[in-house]
Protein backbone atom coordinates (compact mmCIF):
# COMPACT_ATOMS: atom_id res chain seq x y z
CA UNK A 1 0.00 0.00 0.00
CA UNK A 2 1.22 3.21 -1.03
CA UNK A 3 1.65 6.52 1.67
CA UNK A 4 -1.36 8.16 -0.82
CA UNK A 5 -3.59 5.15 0.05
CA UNK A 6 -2.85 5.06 3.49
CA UNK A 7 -3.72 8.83 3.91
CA UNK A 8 -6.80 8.67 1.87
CA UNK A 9 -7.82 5.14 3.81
CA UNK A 10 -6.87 7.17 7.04
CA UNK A 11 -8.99 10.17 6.35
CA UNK A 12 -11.58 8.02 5.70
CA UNK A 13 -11.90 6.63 9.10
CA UNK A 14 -13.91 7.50 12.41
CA UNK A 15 -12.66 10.15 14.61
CA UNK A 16 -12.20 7.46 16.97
CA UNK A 17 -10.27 5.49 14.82
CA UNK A 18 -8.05 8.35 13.64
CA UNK A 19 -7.33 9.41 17.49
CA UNK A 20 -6.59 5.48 17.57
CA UNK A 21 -4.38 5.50 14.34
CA UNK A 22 -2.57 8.67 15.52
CA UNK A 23 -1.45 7.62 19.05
CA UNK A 24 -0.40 4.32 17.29
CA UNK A 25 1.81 6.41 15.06
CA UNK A 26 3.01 8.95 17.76
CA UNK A 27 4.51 5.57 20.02
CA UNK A 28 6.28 4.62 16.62
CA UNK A 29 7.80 7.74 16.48
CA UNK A 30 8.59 7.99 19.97
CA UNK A 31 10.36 4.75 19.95
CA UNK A 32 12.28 5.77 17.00
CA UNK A 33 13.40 8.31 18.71
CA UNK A 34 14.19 7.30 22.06
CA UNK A 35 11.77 9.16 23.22
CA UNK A 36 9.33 6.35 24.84
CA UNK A 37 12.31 4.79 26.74
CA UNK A 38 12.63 8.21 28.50
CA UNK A 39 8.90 8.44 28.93
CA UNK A 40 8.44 4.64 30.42
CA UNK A 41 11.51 4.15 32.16
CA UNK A 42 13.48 6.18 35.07
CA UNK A 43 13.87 6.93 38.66
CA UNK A 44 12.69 10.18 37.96
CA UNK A 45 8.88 9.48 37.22
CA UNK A 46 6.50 10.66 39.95
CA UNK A 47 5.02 8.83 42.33
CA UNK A 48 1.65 7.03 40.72
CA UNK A 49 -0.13 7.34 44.11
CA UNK A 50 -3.41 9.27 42.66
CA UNK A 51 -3.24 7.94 38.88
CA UNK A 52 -6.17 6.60 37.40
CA UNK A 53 -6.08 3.76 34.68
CA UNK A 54 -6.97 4.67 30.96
CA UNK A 55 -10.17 3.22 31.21
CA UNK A 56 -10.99 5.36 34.44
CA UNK A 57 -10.30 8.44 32.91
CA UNK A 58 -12.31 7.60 29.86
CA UNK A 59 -14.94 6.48 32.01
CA UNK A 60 -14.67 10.07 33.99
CA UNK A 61 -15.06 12.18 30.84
CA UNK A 62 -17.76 10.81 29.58
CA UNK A 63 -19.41 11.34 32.74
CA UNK A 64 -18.46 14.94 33.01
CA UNK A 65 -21.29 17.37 32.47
């Protein structure tokens, strides 16, 4: 598949499925670059006492008024 085809099959998709597609791409890139080693790994993350999972959060802002 060409980059033209995946752009026009990409633009084609559900705003869901784009946000999907996009974070997809945005790990790829930070991979390539280092990037998501820095962002994963590391003393100097904060403490996760307070964090909510992914589905949480969703759940939250669909909630929210």
């Amino acid at each position: 598949m060409s980059l033209a085809e995946l752009k026009e099959e990409s633009a084609a998709l559900q705003p869901e499925e784009q946000r999907e597609l996009a974070a997809f791409l945005a790990v790829i890139r930070m991979k390539q670059s280092g990037e998501w080693d820095e962002a994963t790994t590391g003393s100097d993350l904060p403490e996760r006492e307070g964090w909510v999972s992914l589905d949480e959060a969703k759940r939250q802002l669909r909630t929210q008024p």
